[in-house]
Protein backbone atom coordinates (compact mmCIF):
# COMPACT_ATOMS: atom_id res chain seq x y z
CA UNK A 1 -20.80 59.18 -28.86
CA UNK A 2 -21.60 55.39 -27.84
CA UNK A 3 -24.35 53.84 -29.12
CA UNK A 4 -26.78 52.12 -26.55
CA UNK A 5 -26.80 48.71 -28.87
CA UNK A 6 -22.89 48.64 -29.66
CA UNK A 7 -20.48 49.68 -26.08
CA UNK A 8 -17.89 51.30 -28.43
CA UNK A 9 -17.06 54.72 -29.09
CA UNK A 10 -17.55 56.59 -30.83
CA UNK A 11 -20.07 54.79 -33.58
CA UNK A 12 -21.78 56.00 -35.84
CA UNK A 13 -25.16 54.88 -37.93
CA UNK A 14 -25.42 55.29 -41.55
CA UNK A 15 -28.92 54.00 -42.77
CA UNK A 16 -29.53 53.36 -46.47
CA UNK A 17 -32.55 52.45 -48.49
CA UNK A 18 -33.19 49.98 -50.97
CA UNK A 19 -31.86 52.51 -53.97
CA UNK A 20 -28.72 52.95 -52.10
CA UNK A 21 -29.63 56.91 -50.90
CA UNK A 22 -28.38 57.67 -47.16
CA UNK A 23 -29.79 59.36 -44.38
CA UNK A 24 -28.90 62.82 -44.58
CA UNK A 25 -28.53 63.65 -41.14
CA UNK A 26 -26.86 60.92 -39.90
CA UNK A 27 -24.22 61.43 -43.25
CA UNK A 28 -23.54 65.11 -42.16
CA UNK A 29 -23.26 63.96 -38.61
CA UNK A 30 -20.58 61.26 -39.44
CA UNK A 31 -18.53 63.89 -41.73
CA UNK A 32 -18.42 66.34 -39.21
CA UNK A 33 -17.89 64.78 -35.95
CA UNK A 34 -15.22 62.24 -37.62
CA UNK A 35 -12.73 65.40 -37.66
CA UNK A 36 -13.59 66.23 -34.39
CA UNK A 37 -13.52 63.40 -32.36
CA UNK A 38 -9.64 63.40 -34.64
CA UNK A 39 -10.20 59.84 -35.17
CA UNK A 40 -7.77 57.98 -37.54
CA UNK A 41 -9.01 54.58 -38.23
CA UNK A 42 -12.46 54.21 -39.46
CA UNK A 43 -14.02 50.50 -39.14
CA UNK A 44 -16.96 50.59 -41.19
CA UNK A 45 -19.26 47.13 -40.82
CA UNK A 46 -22.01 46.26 -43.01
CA UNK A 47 -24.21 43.38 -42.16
CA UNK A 48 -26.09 40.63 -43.83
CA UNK A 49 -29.04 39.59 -43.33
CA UNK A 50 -30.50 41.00 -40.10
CA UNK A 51 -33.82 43.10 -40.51
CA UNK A 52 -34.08 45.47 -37.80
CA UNK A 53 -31.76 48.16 -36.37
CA UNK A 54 -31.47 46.70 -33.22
CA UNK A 55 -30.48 42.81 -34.16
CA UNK A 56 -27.67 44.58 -36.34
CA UNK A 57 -26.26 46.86 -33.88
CA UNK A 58 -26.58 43.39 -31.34
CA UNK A 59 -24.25 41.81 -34.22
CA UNK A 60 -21.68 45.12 -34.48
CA UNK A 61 -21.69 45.37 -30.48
CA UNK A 62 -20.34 41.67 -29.96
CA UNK A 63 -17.55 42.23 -33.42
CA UNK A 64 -16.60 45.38 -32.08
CA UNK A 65 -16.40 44.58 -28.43
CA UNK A 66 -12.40 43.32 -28.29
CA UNK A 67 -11.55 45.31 -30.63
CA UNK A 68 -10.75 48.36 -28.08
CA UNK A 69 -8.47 46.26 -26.40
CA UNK A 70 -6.72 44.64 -29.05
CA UNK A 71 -5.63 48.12 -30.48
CA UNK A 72 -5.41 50.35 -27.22
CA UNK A 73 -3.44 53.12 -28.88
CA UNK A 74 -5.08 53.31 -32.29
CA UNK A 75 -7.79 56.69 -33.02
CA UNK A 76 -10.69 54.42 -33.83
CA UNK A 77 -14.21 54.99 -34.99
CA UNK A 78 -16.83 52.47 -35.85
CA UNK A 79 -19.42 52.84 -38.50
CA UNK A 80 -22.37 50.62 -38.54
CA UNK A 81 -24.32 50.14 -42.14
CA UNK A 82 -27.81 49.91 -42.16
CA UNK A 83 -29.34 48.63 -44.84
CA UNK A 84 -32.90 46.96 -45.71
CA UNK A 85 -32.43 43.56 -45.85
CA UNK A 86 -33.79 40.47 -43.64
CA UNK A 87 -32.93 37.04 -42.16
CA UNK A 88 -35.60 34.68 -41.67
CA UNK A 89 -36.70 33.85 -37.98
CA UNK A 90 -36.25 30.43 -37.96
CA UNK A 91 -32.83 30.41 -39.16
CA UNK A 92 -30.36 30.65 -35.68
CA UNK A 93 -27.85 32.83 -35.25
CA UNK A 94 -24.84 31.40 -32.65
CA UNK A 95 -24.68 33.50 -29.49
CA UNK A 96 -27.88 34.98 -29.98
CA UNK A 97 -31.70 34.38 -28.78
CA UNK A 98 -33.37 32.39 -30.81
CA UNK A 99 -37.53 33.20 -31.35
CA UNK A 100 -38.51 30.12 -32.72
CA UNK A 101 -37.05 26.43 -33.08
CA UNK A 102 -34.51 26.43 -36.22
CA UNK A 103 -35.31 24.12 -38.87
CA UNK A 104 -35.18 24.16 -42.22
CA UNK A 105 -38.80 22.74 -42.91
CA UNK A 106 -42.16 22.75 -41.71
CA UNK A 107 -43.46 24.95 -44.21
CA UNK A 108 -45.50 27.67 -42.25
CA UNK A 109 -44.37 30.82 -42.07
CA UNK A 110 -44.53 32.66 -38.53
CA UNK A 111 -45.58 36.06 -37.52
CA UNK A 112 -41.59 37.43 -37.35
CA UNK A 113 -41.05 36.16 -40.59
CA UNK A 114 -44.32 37.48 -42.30
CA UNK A 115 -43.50 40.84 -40.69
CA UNK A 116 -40.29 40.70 -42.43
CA UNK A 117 -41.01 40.31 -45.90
CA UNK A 118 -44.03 42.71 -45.50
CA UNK A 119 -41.40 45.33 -44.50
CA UNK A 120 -38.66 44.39 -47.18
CA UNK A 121 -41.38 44.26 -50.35
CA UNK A 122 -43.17 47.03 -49.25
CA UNK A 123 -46.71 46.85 -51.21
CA UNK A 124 -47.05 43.21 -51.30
CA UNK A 125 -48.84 42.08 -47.89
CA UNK A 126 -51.33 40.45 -50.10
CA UNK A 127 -48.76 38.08 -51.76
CA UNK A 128 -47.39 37.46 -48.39
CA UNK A 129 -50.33 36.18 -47.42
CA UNK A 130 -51.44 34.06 -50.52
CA UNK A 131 -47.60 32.18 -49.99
CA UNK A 132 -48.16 31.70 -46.27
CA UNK A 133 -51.31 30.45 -46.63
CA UNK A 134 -50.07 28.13 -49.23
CA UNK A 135 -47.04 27.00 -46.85
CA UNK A 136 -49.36 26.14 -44.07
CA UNK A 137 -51.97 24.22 -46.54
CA UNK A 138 -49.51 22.03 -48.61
CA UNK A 139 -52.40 21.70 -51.42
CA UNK A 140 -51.94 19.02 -53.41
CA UNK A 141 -50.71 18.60 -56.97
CA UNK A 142 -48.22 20.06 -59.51
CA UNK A 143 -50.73 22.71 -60.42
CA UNK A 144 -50.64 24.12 -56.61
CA UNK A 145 -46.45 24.23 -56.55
CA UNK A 146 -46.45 25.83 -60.08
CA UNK A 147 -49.14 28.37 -58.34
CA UNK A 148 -46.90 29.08 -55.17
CA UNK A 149 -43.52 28.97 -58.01
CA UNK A 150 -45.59 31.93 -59.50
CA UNK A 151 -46.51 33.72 -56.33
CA UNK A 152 -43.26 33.99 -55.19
CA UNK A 153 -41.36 35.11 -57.74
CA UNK A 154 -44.33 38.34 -58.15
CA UNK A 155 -42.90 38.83 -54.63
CA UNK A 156 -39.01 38.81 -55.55
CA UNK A 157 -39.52 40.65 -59.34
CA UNK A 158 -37.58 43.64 -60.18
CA UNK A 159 -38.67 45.99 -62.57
CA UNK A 160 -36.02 46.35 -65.50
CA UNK A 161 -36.28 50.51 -64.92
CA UNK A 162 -35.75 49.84 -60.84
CA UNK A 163 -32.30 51.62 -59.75
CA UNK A 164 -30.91 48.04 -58.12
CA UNK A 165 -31.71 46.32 -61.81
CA UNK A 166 -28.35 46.43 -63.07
CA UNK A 167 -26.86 45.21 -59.62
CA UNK A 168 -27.65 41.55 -59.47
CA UNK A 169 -25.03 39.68 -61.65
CA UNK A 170 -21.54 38.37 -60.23
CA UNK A 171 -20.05 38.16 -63.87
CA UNK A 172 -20.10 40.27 -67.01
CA UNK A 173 -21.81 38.04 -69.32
CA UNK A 174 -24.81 37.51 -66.51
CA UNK A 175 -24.90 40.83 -67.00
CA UNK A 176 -25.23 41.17 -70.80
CA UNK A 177 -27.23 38.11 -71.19
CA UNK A 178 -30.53 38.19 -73.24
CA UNK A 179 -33.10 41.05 -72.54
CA UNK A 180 -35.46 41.85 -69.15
CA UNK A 181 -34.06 41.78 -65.61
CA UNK A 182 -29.95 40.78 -65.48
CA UNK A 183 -29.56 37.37 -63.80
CA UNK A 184 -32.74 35.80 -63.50
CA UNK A 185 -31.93 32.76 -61.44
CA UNK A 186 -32.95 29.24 -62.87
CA UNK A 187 -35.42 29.06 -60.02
CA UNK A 188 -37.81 31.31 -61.22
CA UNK A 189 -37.32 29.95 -65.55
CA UNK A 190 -37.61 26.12 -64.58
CA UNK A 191 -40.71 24.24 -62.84
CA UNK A 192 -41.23 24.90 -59.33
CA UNK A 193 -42.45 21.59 -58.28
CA UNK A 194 -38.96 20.10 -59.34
CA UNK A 195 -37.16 23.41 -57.78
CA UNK A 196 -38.82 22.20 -54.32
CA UNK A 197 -38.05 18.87 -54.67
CA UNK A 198 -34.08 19.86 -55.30
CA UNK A 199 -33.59 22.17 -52.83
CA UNK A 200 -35.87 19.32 -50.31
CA UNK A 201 -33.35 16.62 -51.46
CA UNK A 202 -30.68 19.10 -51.22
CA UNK A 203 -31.38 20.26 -47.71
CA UNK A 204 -32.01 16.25 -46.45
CA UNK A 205 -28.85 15.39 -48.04
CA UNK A 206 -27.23 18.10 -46.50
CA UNK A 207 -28.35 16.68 -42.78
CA UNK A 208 -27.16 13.58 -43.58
CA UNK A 209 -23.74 14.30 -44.02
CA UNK A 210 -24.04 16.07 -40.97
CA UNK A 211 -22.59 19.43 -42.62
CA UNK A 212 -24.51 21.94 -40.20
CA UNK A 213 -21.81 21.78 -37.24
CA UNK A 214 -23.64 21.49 -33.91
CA UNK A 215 -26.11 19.42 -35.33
CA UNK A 216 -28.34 16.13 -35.04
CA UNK A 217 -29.00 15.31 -38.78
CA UNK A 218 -31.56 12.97 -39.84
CA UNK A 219 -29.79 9.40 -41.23
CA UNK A 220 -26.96 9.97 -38.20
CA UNK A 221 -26.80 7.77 -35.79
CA UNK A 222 -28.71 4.97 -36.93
CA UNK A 223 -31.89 6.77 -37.52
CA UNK A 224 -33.36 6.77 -40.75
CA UNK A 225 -33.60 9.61 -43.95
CA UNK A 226 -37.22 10.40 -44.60
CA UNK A 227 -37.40 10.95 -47.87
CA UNK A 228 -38.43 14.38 -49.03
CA UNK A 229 -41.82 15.53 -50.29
CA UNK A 230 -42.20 18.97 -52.71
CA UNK A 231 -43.37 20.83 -50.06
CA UNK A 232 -40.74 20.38 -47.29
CA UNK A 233 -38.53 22.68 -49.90
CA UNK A 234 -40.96 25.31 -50.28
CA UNK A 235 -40.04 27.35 -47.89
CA UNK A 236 -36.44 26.86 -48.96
CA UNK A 237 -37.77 28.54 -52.18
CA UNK A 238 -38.92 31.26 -50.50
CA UNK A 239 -36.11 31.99 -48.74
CA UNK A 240 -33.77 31.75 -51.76
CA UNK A 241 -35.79 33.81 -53.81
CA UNK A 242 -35.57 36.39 -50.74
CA UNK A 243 -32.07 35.99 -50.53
CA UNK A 244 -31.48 36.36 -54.50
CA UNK A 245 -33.74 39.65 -53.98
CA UNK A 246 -31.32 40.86 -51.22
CA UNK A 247 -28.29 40.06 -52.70
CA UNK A 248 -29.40 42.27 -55.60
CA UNK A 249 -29.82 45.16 -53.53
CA UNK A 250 -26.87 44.90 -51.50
CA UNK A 251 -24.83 45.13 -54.74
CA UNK A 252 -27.02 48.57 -55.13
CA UNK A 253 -27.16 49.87 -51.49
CA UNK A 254 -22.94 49.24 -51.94
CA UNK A 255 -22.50 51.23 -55.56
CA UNK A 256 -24.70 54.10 -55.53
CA UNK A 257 -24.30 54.45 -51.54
CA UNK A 258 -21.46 53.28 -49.55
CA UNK A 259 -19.21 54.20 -52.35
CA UNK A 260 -19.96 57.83 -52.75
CA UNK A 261 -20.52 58.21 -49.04
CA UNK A 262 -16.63 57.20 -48.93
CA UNK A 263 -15.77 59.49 -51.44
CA UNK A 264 -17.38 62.24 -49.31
CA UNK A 265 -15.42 61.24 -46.62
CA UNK A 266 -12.45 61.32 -48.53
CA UNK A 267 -13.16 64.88 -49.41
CA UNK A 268 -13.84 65.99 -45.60
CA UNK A 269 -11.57 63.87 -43.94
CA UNK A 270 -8.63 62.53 -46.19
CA UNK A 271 -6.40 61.67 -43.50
CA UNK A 272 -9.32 58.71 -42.30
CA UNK A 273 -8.14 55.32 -43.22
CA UNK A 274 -11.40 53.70 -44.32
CA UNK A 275 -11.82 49.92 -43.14
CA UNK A 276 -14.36 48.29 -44.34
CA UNK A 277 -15.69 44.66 -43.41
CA UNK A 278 -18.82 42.70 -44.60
CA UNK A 279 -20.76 39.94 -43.62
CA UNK A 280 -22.73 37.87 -46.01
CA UNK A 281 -24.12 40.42 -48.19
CA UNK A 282 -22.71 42.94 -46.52
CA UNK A 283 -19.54 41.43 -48.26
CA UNK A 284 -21.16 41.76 -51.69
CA UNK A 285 -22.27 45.89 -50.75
CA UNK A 286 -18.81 46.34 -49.31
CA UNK A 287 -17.28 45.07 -52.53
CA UNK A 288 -19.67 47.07 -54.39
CA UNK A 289 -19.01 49.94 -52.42
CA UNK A 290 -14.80 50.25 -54.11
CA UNK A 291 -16.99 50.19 -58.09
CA UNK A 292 -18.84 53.20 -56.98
CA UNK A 293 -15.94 55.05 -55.13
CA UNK A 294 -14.86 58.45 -56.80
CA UNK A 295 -11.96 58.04 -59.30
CA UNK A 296 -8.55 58.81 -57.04
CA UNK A 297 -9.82 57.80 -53.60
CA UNK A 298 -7.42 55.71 -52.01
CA UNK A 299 -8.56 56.14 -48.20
CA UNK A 300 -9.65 52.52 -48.13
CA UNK A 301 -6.93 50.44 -46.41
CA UNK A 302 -8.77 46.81 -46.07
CA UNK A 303 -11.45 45.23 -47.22
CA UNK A 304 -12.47 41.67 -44.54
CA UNK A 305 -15.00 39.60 -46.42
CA UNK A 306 -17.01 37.36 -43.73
CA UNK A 307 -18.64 34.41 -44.77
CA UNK A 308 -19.71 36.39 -48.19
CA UNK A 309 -22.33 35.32 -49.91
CA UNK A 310 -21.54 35.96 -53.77
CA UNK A 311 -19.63 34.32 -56.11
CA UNK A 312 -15.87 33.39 -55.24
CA UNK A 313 -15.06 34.50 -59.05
CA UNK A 314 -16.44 38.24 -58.57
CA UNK A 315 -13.03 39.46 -58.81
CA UNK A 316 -11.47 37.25 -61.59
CA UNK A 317 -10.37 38.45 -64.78
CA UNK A 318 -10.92 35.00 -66.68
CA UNK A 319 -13.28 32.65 -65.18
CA UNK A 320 -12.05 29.10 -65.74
CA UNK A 321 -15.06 27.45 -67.48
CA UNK A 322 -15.08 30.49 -70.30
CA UNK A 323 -11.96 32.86 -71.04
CA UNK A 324 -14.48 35.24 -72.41
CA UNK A 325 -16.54 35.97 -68.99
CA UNK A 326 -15.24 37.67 -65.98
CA UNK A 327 -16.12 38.73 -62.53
CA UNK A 328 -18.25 41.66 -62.39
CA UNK A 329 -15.41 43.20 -60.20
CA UNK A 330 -12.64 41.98 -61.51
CA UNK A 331 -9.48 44.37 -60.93
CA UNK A 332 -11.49 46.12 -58.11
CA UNK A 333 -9.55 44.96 -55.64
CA UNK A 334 -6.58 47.08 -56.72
CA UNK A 335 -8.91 50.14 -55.43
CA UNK A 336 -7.85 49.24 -52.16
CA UNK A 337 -4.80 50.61 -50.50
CA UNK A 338 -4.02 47.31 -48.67
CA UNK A 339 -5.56 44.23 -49.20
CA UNK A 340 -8.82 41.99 -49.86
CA UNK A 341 -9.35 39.57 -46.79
CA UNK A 342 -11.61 36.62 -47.24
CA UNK A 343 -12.72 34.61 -44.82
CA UNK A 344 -14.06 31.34 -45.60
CA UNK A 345 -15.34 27.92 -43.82
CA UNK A 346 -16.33 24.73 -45.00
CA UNK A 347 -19.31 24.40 -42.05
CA UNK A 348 -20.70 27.12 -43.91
CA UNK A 349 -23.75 25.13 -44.97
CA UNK A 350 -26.08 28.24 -46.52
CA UNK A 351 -23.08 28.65 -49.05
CA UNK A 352 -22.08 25.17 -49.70
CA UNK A 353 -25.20 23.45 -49.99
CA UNK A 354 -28.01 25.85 -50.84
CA UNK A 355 -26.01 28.87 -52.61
CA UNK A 356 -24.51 26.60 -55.39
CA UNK A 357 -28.35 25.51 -56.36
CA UNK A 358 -30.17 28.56 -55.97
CA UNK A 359 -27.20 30.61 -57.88
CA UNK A 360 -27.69 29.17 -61.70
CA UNK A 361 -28.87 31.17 -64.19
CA UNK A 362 -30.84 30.55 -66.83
CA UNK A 363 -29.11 27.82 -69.34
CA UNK A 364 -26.02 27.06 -67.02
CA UNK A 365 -27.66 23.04 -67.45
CA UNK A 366 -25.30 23.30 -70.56
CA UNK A 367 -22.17 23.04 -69.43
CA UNK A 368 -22.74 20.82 -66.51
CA UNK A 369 -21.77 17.28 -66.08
CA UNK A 370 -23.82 14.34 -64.99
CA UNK A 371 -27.76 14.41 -63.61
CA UNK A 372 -28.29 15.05 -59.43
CA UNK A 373 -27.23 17.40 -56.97
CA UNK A 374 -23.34 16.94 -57.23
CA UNK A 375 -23.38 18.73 -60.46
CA UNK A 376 -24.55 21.68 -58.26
CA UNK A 377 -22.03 21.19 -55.99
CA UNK A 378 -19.00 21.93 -58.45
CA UNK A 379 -16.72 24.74 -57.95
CA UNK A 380 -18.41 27.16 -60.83
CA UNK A 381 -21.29 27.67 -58.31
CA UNK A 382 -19.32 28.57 -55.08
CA UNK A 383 -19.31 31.59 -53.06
CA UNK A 384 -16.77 33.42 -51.43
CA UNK A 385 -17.61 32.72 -47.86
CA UNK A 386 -17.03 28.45 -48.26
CA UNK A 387 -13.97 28.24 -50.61
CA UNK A 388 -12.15 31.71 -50.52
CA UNK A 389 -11.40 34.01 -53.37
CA UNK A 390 -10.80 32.28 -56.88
CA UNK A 391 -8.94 32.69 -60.45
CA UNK A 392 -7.06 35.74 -59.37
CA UNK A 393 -3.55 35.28 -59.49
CA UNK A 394 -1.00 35.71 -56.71
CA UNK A 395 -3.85 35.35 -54.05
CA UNK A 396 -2.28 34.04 -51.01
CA UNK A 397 -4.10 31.94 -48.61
CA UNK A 398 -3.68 31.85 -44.45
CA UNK A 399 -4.83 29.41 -42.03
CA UNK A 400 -6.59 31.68 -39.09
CA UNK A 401 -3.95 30.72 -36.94
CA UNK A 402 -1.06 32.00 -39.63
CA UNK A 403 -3.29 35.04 -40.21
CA UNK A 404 -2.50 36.17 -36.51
CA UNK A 405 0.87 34.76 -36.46
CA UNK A 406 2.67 36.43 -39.40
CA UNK A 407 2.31 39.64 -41.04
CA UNK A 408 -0.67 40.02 -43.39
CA UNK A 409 -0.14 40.62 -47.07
CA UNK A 410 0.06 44.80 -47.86
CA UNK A 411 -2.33 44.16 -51.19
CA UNK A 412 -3.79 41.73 -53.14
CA UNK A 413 -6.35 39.03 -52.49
CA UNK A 414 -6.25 36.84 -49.19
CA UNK A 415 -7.81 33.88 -48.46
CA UNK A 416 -8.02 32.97 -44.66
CA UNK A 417 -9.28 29.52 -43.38
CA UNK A 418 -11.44 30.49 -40.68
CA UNK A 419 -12.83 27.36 -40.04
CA UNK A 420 -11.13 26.77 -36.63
CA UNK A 421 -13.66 29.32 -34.97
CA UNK A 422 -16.43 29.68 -37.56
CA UNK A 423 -18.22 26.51 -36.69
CA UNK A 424 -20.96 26.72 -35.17
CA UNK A 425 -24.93 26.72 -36.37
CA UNK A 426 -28.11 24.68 -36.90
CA UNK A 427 -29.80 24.01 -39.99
CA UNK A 428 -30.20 25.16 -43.22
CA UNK A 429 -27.65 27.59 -42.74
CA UNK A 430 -24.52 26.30 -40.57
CA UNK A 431 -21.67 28.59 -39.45
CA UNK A 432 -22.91 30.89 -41.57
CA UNK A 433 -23.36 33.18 -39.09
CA UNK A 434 -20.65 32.13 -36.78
CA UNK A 435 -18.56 35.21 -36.93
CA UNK A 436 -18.28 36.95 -33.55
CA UNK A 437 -14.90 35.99 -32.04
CA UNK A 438 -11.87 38.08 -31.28
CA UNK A 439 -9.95 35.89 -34.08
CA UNK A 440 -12.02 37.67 -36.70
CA UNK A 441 -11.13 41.10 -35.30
CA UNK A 442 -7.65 40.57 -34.90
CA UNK A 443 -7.88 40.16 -38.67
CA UNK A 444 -9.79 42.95 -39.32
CA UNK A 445 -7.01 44.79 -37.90
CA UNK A 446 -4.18 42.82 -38.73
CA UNK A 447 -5.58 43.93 -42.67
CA UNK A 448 -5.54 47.48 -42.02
CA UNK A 449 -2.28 47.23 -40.29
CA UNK A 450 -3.84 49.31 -37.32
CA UNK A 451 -1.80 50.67 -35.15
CA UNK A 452 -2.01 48.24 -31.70
């Protein structure tokens, strides 16, 4: 049946928690009724960062919406992944109502965001209080930064014995390095009062080159930089840290969830060709979904990365700057029965600005060159979603416009430029969230060679 949120039919829900277990009714529902509705091409959609059940099915209700007519003759169904996660307020989303003004600073938290991370780190209202009170304060001093550093990484921690522990790293040797929790981001090991100031400069310099498409940076047209204070990249902090938390669970809600909820599939349904698409860190649990597949499944047909927000060397053997590391799902891509789709674009700001400094790991200072932000900048930092799939050989990359044109690759990685359309977004985060056109689903289906 059609879902009230989405217009297509028939869609499904399939709502995970944070440990990557699925809702058992909805599960059985899915298995059974996917036989009986005889459907043959299964688009499952997980999304990023939205918090609430109804701003997700908003997002898979505009994606899905051509798709119908674009492929008039194909048996589809439509799968929409739930998953606890959340976007903060003040960050816009194109095509969407927007609560609040967007901007990337002005410490105080409001009440939408507050409710968020109260409903994400379940247990630690008192924490989110202490930080917002902090944000709207500014208290002066080192000692007062190195206090809010503290509080918000007691938000973010992870346990060593939590089930999404082992889920956070992009590489093997993030994995394997030193003892405690995988991956500990430099953030939370260096001094906070200098970890606001970089991600302040970072965000300012950022506006001045005018990287957030659709906007008005400060320093453009004549009008002066302010210089940054500590404070004005607090909140960034915040929101990295909460991002570094949900990217961690995506990679578990993906492994011990979507994967074996696929394999059941599989087992009910064998003739479904699985589709699966991903936005943000929906990439990274879609991804994360092939490790945790049952040996021998080969229902997925395509895998369409949008904007993803984890490392563009997940699925390289060799990483360029050591022979010796390699993604953390490298040679995954060869799980798929068709081929890996990535979507990319440079007016991604959230991933080519903010993602390359809040994604080092403790002692990755070594091997960088020179002081300042550019060093933060350089390509062992990127993410998937700004520069495409990298170190994997034979990957073939597509302008958006070539994508539609020609036929898409049958395997293998793809990169597609999808910068023509995914354009549009305020500050901090860009296009980032730009990814509702009929371009994107033509690729989608292009991918899984759906029948039109």
């Amino acid at each position: 049946m059609a879902d009230p949120g989405t217009g297509v039919t028939p869609y499904w829900e399939l709502t995970f928690d944070a440990d990557g277990d699925v809702h058992a009714g909805q599960r059985d529902r899915l298995l059974r009724e996917v036989v009986e509705r005889g459907v043959k091409d299964l688009i499952v959609f997980a999304h990023g960062r939205h918090n609430d059940r109804s701003g997700a099915n908003r997002l898979y209700s505009r994606f899905f919406e051509p798709i119908p007519a674009l492929a008039p003759n194909a048996r589809l169904g439509y799968v929409g992944v739930l998953w606890p996660s959340m976007r903060f307020t003040d960050e816009p989303v194109p095509g969407f109502e927007r609560t609040v003004t967007a901007v990337s600073v002005g410490p105080a938290l409001n009440e939408g965001t507050r409710s968020a991370l109260q409903t994400v780190f379940p247990g630690r209202a008192t924490l989110v209080d202490q930080i917002a009170r902090m944000l709207d304060r500014q208290p002066e001093g080192e000692t007062a930064l190195e206090e809010y550093g503290r509080l918000v990484h007691l938000l973010v921690e992870l346990r060593p014995e939590a089930p999404g522990a082992a889920f956070a790293p992009d590489t093997v040797a993030d994995a394997s390095a030193g003892a405690g929790p995988p991956f500990e981001p430099e953030m939370f090991l260096r001094n906070a009062a200098g970890m606001c100031r970089e991600f302040a400069q970072a965000l300012t310099e950022d506006a001045a080159a005018g990287t957030g498409a659709g906007t008005t940076p400060e320093g453009a047209a004549g009008v002066a930089p302010v210089l940054p204070r500590a404070w004005d990249g607090a909140h960034e902090l915040l929101r990295q840290a909460t991002y570094f938390a949900m990217k961690r669970r995506a990679g578990a809600v993906g492994e011990r969830g979507l994967g074996r909820m696929i394999g059941r599939l599989a087992q009910v349904a064998p003739g479904v060709r699985v589709h699966l698409v991903g936005h943000s860190f929906g990439g990274r649990l879609v991804s994360f979904a092939l490790r945790g597949m049952p040996r021998g499944v080969r229902t997925v047909k395509s895998v369409t990365l949008l904007q993803a927000a984890f490392s563009h060397y997940a699925f390289a053997a060799e990483l360029p700057h050591d022979v010796r590391d390699s993604g953390v799902l490298h040679g995954q891509q060869n799980r798929i029965d068709g081929p890996l789709v990535c979507c990319f674009s440079r007016f991604d700001s959230a991933l080519g600005t903010i993602y390359p400094l809040a994604s080092r790991t403790a002692g990755d200072d070594r091997t960088a060159a020179g002081p300042g932000l550019p060093r933060l900048l350089g390509p062992r930092w990127g993410a998937l979603g700004r520069n495409g799939v990298r170190a994997v050989p034979g990957t073939e990359a597509l302008t958006l416009s070539d994508a539609l044109r020609a036929r898409m690759p049958v395997s293998g990685c793809v990169n597609v430029d999808a910068s023509a359309v995914v354009r549009r977004g305020g500050r901090p985060a860009g296009a980032h969230s730009d990814i509702c056109h009929r371009e994107l689903a033509q690729v989608v289906l292009a991918a899984g060679r759906v029948v039109r």
